[in-house]
PDB file of N, CA and C in Angstrom:
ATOM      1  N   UNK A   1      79.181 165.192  12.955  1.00  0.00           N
ATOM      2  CA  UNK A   1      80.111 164.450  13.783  1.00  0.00           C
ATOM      3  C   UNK A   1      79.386 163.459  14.688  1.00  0.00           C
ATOM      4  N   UNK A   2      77.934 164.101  15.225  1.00  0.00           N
ATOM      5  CA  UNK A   2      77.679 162.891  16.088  1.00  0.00           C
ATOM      6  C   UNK A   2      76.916 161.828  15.718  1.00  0.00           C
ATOM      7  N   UNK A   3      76.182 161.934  14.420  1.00  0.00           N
ATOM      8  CA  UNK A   3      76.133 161.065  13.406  1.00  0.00           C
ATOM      9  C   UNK A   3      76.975 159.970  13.154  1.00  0.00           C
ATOM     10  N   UNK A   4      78.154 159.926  13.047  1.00  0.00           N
ATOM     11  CA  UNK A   4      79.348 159.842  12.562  1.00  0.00           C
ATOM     12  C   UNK A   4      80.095 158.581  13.554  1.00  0.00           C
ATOM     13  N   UNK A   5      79.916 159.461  14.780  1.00  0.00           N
ATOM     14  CA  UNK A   5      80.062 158.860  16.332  1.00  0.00           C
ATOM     15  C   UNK A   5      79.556 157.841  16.877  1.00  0.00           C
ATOM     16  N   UNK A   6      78.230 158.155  16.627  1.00  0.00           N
ATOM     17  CA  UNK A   6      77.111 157.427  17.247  1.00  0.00           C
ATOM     18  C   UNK A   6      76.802 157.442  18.730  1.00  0.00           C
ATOM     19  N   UNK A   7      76.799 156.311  19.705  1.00  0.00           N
ATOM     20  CA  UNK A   7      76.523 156.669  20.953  1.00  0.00           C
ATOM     21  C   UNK A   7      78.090 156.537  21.413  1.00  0.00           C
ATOM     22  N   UNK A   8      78.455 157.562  22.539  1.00  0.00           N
ATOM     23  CA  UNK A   8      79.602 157.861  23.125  1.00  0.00           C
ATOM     24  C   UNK A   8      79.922 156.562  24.217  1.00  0.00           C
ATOM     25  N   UNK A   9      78.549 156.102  24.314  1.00  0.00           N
ATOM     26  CA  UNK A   9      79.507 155.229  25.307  1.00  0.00           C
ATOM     27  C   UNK A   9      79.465 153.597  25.082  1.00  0.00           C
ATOM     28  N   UNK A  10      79.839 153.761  23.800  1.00  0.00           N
ATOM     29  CA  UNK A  10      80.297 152.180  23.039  1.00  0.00           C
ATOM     30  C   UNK A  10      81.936 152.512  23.117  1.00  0.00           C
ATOM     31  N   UNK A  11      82.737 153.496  23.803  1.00  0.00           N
ATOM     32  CA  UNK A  11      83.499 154.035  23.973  1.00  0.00           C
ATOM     33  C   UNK A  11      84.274 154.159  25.216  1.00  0.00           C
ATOM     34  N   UNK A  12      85.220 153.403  25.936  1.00  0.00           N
ATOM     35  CA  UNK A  12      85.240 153.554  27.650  1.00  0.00           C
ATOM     36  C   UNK A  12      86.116 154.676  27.742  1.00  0.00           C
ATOM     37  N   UNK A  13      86.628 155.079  26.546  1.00  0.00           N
ATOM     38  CA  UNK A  13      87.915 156.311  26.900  1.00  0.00           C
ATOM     39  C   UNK A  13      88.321 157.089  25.507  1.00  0.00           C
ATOM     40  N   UNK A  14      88.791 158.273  25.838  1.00  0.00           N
ATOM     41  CA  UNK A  14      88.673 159.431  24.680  1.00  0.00           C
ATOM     42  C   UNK A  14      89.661 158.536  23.629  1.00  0.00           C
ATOM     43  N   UNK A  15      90.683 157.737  24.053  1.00  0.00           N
ATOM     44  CA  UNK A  15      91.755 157.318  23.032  1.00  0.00           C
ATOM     45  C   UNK A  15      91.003 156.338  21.990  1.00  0.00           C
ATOM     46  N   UNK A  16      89.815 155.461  22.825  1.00  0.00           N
ATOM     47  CA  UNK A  16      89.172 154.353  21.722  1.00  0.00           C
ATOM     48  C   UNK A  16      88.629 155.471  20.757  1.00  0.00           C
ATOM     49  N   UNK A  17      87.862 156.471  21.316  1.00  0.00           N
ATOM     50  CA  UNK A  17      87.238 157.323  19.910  1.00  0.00           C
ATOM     51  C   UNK A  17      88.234 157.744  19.215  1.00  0.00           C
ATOM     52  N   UNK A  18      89.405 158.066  19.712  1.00  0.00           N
ATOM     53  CA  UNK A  18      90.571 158.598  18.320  1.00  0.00           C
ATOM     54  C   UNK A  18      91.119 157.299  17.500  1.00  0.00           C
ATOM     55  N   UNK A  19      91.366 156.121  18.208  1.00  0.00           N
ATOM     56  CA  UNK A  19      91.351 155.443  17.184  1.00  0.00           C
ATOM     57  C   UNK A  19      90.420 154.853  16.598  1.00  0.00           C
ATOM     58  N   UNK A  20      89.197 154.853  16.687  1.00  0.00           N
ATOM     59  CA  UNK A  20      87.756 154.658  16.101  1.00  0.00           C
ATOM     60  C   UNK A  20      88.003 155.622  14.917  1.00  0.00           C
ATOM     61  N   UNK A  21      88.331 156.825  14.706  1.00  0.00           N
ATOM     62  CA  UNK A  21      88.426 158.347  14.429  1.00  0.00           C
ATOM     63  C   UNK A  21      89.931 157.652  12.821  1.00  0.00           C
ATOM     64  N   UNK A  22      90.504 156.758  13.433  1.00  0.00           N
ATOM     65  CA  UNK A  22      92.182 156.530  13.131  1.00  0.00           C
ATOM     66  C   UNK A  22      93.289 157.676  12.841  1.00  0.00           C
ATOM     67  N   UNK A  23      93.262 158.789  14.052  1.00  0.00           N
ATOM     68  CA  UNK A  23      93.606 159.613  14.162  1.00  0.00           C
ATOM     69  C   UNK A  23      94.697 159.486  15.329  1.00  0.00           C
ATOM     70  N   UNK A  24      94.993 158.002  15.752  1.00  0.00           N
ATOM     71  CA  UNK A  24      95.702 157.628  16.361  1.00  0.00           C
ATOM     72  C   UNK A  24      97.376 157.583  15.663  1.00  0.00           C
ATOM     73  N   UNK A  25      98.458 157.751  16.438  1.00  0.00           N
ATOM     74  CA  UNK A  25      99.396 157.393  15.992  1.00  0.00           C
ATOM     75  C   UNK A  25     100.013 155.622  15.598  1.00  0.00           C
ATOM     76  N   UNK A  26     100.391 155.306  14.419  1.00  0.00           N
ATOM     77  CA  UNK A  26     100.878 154.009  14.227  1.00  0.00           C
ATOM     78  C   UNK A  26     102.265 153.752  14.825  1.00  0.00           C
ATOM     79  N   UNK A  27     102.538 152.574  15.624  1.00  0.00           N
ATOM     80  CA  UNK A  27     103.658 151.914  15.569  1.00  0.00           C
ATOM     81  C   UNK A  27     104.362 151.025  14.976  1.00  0.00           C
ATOM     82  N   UNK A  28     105.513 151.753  15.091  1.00  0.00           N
ATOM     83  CA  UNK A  28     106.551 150.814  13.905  1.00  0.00           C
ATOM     84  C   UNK A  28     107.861 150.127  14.886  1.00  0.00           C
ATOM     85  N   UNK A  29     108.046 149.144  15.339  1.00  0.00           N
ATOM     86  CA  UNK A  29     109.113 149.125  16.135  1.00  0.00           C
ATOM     87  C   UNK A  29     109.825 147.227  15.867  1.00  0.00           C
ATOM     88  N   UNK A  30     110.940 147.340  15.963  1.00  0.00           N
ATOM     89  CA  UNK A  30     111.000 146.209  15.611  1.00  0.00           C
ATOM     90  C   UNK A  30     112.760 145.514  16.528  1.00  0.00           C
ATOM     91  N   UNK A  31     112.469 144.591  17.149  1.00  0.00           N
ATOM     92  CA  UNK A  31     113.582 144.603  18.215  1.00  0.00           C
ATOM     93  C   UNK A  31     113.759 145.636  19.412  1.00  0.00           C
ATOM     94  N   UNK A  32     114.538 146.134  19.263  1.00  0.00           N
ATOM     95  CA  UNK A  32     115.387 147.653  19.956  1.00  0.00           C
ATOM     96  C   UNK A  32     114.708 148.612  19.421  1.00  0.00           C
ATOM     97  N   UNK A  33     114.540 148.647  17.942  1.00  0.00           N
ATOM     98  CA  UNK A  33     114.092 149.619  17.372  1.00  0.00           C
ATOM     99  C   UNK A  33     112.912 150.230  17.245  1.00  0.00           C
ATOM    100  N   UNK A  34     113.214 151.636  17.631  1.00  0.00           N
ATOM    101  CA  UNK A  34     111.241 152.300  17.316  1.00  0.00           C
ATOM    102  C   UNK A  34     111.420 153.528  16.826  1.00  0.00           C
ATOM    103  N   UNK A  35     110.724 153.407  15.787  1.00  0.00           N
ATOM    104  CA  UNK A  35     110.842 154.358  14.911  1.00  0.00           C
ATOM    105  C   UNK A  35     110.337 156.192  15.467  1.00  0.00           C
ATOM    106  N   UNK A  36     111.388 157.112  15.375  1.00  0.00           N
ATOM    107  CA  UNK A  36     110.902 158.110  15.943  1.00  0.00           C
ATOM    108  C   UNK A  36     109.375 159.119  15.066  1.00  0.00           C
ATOM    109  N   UNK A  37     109.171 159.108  14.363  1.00  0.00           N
ATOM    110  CA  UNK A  37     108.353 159.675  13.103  1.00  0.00           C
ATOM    111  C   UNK A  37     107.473 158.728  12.715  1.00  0.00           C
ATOM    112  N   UNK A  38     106.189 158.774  13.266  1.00  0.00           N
ATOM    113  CA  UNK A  38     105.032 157.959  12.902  1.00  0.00           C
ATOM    114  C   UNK A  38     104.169 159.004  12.172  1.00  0.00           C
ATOM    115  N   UNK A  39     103.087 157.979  11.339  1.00  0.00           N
ATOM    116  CA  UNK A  39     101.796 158.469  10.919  1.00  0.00           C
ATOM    117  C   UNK A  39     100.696 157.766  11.786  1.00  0.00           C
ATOM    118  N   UNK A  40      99.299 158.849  11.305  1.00  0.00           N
ATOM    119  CA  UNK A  40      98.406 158.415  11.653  1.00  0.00           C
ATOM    120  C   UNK A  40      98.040 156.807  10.934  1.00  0.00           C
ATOM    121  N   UNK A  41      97.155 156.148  11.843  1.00  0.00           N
ATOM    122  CA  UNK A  41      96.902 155.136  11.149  1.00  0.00           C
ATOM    123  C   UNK A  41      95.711 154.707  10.280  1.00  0.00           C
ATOM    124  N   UNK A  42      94.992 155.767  10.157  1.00  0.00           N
ATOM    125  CA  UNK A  42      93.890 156.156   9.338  1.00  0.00           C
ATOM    126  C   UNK A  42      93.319 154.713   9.153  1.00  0.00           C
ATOM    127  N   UNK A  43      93.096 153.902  10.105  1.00  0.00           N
ATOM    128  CA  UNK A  43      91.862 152.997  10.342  1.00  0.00           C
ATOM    129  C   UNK A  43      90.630 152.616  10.617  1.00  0.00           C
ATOM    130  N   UNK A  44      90.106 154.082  11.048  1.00  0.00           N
ATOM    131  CA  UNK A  44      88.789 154.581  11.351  1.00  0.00           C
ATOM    132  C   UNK A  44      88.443 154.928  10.356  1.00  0.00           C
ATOM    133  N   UNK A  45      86.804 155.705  10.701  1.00  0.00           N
ATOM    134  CA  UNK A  45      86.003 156.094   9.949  1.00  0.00           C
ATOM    135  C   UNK A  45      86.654 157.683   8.935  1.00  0.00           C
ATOM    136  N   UNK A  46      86.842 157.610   8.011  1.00  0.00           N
ATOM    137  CA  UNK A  46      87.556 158.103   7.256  1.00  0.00           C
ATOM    138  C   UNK A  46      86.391 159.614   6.758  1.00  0.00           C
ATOM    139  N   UNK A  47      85.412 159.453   6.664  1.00  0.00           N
ATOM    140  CA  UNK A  47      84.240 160.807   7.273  1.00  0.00           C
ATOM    141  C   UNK A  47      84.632 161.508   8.671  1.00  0.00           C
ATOM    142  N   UNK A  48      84.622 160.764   9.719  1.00  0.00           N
ATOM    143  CA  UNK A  48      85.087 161.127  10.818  1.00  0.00           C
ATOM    144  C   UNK A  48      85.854 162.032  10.624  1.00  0.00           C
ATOM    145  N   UNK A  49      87.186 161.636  10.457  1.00  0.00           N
ATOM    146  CA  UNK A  49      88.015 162.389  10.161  1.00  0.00           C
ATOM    147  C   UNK A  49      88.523 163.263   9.182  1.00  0.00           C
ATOM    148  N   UNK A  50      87.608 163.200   7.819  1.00  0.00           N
ATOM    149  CA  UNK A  50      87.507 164.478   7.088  1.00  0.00           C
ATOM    150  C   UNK A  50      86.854 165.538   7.631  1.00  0.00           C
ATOM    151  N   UNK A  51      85.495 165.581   8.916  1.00  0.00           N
ATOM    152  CA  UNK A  51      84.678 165.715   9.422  1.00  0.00           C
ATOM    153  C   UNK A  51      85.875 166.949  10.552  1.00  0.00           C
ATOM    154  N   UNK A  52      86.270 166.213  11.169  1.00  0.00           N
ATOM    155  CA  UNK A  52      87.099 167.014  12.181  1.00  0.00           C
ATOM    156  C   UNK A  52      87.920 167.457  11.830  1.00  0.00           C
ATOM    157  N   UNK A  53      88.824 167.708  10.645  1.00  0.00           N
ATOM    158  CA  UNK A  53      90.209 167.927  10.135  1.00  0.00           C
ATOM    159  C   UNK A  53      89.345 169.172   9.132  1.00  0.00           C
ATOM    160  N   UNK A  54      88.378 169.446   8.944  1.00  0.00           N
ATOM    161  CA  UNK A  54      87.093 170.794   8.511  1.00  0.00           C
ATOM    162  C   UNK A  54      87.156 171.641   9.572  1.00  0.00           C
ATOM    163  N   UNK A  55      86.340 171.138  10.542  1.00  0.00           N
ATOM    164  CA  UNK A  55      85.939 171.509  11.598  1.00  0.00           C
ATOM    165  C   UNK A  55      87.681 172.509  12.381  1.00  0.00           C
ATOM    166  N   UNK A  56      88.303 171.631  12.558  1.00  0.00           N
ATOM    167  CA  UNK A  56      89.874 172.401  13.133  1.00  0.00           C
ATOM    168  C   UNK A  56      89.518 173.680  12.006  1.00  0.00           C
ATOM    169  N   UNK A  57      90.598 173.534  11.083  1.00  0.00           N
ATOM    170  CA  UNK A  57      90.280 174.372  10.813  1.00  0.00           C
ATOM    171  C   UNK A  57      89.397 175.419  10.162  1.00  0.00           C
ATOM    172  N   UNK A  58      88.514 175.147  10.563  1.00  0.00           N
ATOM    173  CA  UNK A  58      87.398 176.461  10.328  1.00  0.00           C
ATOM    174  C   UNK A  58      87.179 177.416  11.894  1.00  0.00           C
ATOM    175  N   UNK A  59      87.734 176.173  12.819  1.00  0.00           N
ATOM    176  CA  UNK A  59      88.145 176.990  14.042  1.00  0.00           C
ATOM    177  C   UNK A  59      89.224 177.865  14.361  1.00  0.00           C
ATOM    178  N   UNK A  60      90.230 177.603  13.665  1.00  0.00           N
ATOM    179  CA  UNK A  60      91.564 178.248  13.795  1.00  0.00           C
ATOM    180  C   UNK A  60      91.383 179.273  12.620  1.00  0.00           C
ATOM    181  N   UNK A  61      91.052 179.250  11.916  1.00  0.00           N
ATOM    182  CA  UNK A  61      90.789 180.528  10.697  1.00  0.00           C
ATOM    183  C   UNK A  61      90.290 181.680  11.090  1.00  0.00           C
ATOM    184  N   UNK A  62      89.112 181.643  11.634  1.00  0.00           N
ATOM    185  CA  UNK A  62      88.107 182.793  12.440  1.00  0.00           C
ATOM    186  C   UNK A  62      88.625 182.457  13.622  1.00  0.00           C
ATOM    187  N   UNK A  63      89.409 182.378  14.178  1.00  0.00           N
ATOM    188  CA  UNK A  63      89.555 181.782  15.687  1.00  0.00           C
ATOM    189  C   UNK A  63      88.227 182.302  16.458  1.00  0.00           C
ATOM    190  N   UNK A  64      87.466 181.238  16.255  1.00  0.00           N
ATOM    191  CA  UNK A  64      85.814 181.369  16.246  1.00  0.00           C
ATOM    192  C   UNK A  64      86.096 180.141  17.978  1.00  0.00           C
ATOM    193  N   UNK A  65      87.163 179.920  18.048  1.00  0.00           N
ATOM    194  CA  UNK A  65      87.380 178.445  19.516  1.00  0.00           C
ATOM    195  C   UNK A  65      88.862 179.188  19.666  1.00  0.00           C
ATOM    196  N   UNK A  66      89.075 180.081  20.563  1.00  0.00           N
ATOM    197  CA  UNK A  66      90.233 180.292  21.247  1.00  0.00           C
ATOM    198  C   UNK A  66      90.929 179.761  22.033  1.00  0.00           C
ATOM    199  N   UNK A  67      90.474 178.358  22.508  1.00  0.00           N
ATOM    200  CA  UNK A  67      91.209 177.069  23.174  1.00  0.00           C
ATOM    201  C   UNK A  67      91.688 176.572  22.089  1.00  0.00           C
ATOM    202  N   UNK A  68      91.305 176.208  20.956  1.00  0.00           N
ATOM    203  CA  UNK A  68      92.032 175.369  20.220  1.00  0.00           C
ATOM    204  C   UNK A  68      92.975 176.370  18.951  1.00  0.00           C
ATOM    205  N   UNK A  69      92.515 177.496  18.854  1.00  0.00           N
ATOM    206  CA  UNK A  69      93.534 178.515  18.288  1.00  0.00           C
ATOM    207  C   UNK A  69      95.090 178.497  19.311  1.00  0.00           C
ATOM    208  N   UNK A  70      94.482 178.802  20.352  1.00  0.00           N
ATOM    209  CA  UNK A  70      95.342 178.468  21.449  1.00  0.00           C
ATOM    210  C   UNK A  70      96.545 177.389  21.498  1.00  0.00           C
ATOM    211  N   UNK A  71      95.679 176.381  20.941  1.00  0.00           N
ATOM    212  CA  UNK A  71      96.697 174.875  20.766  1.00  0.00           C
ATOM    213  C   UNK A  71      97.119 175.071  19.841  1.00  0.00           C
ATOM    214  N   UNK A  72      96.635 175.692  18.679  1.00  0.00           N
ATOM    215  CA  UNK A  72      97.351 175.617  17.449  1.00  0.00           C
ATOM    216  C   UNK A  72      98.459 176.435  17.142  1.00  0.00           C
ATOM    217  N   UNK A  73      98.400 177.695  17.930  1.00  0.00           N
ATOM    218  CA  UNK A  73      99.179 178.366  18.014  1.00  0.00           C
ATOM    219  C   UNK A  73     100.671 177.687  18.630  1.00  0.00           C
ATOM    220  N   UNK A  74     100.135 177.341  19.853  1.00  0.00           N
ATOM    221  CA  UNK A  74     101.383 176.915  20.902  1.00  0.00           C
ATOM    222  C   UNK A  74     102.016 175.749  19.829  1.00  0.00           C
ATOM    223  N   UNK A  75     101.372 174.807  19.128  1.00  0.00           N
ATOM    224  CA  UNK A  75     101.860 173.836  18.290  1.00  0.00           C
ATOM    225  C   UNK A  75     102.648 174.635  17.059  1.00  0.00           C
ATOM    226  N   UNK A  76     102.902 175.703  16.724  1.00  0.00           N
ATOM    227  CA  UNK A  76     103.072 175.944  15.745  1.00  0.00           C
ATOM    228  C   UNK A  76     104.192 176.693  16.233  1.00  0.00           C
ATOM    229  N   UNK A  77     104.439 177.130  17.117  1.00  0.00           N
ATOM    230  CA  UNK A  77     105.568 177.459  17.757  1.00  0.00           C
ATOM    231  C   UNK A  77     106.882 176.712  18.160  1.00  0.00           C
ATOM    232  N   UNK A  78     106.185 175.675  18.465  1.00  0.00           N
ATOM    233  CA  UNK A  78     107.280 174.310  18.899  1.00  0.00           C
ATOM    234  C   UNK A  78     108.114 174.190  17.258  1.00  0.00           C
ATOM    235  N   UNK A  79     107.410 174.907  16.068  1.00  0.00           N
ATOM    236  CA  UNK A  79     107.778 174.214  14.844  1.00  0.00           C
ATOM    237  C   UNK A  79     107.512 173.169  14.159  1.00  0.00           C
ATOM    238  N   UNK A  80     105.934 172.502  14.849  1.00  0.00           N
ATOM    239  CA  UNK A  80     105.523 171.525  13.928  1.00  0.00           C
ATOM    240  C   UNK A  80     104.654 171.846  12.394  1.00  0.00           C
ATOM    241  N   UNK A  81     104.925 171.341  11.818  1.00  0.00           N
ATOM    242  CA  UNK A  81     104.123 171.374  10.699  1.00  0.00           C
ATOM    243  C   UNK A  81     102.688 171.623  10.299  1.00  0.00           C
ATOM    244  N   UNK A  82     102.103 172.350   8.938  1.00  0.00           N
ATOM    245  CA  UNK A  82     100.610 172.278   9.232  1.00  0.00           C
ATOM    246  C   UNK A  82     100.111 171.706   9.744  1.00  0.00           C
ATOM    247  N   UNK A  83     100.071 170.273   8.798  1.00  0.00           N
ATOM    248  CA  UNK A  83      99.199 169.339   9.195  1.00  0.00           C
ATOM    249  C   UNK A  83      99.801 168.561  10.594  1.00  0.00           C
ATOM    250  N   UNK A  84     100.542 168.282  10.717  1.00  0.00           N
ATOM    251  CA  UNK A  84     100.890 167.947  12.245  1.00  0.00           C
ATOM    252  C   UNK A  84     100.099 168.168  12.971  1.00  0.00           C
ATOM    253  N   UNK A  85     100.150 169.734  13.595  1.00  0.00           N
ATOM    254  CA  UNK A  85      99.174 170.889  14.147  1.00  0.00           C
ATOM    255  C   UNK A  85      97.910 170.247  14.201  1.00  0.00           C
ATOM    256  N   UNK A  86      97.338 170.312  12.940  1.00  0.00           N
ATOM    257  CA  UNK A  86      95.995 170.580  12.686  1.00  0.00           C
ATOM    258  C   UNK A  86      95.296 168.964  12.725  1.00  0.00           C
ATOM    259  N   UNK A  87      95.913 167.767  12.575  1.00  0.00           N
ATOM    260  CA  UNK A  87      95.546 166.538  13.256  1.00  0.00           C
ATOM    261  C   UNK A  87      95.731 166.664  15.261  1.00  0.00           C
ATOM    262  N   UNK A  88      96.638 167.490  15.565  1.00  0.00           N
ATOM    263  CA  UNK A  88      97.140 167.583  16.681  1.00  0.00           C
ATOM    264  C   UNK A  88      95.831 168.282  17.568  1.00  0.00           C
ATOM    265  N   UNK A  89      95.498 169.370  17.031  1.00  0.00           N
ATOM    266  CA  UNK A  89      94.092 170.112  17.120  1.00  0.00           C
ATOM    267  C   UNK A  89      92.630 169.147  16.776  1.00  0.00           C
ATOM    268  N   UNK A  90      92.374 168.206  15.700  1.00  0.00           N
ATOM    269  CA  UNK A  90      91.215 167.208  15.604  1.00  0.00           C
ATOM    270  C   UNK A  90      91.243 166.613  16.880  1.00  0.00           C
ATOM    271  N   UNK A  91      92.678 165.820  17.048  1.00  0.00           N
ATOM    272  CA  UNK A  91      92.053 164.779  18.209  1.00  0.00           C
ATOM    273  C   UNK A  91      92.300 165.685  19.517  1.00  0.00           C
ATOM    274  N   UNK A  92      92.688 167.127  19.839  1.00  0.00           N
ATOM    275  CA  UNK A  92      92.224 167.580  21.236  1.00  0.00           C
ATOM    276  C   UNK A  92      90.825 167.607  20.839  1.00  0.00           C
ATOM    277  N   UNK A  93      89.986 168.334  19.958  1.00  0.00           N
ATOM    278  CA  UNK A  93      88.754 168.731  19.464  1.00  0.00           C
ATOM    279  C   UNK A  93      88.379 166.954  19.835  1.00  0.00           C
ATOM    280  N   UNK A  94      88.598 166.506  19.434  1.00  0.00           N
ATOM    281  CA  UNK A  94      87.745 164.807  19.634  1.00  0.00           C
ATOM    282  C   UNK A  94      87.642 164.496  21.006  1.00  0.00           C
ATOM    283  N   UNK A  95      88.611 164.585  21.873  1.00  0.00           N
ATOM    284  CA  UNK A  95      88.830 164.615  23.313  1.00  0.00           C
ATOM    285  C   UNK A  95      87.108 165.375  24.063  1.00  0.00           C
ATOM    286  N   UNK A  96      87.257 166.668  23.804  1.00  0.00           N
ATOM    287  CA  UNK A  96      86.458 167.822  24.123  1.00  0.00           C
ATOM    288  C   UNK A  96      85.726 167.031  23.501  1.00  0.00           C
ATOM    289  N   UNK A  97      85.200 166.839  22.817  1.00  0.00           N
ATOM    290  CA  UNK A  97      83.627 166.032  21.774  1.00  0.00           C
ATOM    291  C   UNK A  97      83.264 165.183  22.768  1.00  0.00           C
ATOM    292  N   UNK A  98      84.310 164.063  22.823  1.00  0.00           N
ATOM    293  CA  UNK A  98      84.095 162.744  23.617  1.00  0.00           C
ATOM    294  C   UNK A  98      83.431 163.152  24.988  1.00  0.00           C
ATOM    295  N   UNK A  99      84.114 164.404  25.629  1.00  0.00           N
ATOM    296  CA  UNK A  99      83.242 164.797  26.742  1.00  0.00           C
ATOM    297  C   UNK A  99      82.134 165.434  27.255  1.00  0.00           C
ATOM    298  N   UNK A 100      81.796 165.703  25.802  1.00  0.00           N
ATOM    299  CA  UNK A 100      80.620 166.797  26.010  1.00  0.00           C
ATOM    300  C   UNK A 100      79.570 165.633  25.624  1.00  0.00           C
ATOM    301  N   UNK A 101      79.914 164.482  24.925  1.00  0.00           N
ATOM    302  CA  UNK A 101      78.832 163.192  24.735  1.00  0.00           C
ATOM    303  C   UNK A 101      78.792 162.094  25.943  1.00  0.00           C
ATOM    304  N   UNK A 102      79.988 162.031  26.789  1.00  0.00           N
ATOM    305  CA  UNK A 102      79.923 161.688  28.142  1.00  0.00           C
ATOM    306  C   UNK A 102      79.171 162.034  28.717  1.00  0.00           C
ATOM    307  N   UNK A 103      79.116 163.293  29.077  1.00  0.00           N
ATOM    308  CA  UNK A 103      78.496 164.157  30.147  1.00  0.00           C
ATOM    309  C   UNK A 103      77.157 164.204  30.250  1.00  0.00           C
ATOM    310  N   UNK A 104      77.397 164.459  28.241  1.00  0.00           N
ATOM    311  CA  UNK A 104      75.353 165.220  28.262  1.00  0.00           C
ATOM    312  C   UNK A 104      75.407 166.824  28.597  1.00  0.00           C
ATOM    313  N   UNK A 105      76.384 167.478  28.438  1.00  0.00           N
ATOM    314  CA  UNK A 105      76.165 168.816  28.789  1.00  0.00           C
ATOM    315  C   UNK A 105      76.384 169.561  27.373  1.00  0.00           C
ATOM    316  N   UNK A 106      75.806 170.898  27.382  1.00  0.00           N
ATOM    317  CA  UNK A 106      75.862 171.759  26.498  1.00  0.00           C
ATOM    318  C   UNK A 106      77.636 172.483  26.086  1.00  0.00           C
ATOM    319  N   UNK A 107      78.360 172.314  25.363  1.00  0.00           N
ATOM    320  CA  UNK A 107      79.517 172.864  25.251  1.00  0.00           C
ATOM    321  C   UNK A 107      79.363 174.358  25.760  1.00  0.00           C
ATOM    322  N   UNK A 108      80.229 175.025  26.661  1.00  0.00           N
ATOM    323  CA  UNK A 108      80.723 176.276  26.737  1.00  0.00           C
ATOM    324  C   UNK A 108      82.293 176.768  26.586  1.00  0.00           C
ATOM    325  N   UNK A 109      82.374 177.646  25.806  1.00  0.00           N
ATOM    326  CA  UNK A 109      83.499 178.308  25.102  1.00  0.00           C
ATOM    327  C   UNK A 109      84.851 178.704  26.388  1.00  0.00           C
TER     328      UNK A 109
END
């Protein structure tokens, strides 16, 4: 992933890395109209995001990351969908990434 990344702070905020990532949501809107049901816009680095969409879940399987089992859970409750969820879980996981390459600190659980 941090390969992938590169340096964190070609980056001023966690949202440029998700859409760097294109794990961002697309807009569709046109007049009045905006469409309620978007996709990602898969404009980024497309490793990236095979990269983190692994990573989720291999976390939520072993719930080996009980923060983001955590999210996945609570997401899965609301009634969203696998994959919903589990993009929903990459870009918190990208968030948390983005800050632990901000910082410079060692991740703790």
């Amino acid at each position: 992933l941090i390969a992938e990344i590169g340096d964190a702070k070609q980056f001023e905020d966690p949202k440029q890395l998700v859409a760097y990532a294109g794990l961002d949501p697309s807009v569709h809107s046109s007049g009045q109209f905006v469409a309620s049901s978007t996709r990602i816009t898969k404009r980024g680095s497309k490793r990236l995001r095979r990269a983190l969409y692994l990573a989720v879940q291999c976390g939520i399987r072993g719930s080996t990351n009980e923060r983001l089992r955590a999210y996945y859970d609570k997401k899965r409750q609301e009634g969203k969908p696998y994959k919903v969820t589990v993009i929903a879980c990459a870009n918190k996981l990208l968030h948390h990434i983005y800050a632990i390459l901000k910082k410079g600190t060692p991740y703790t659980a």
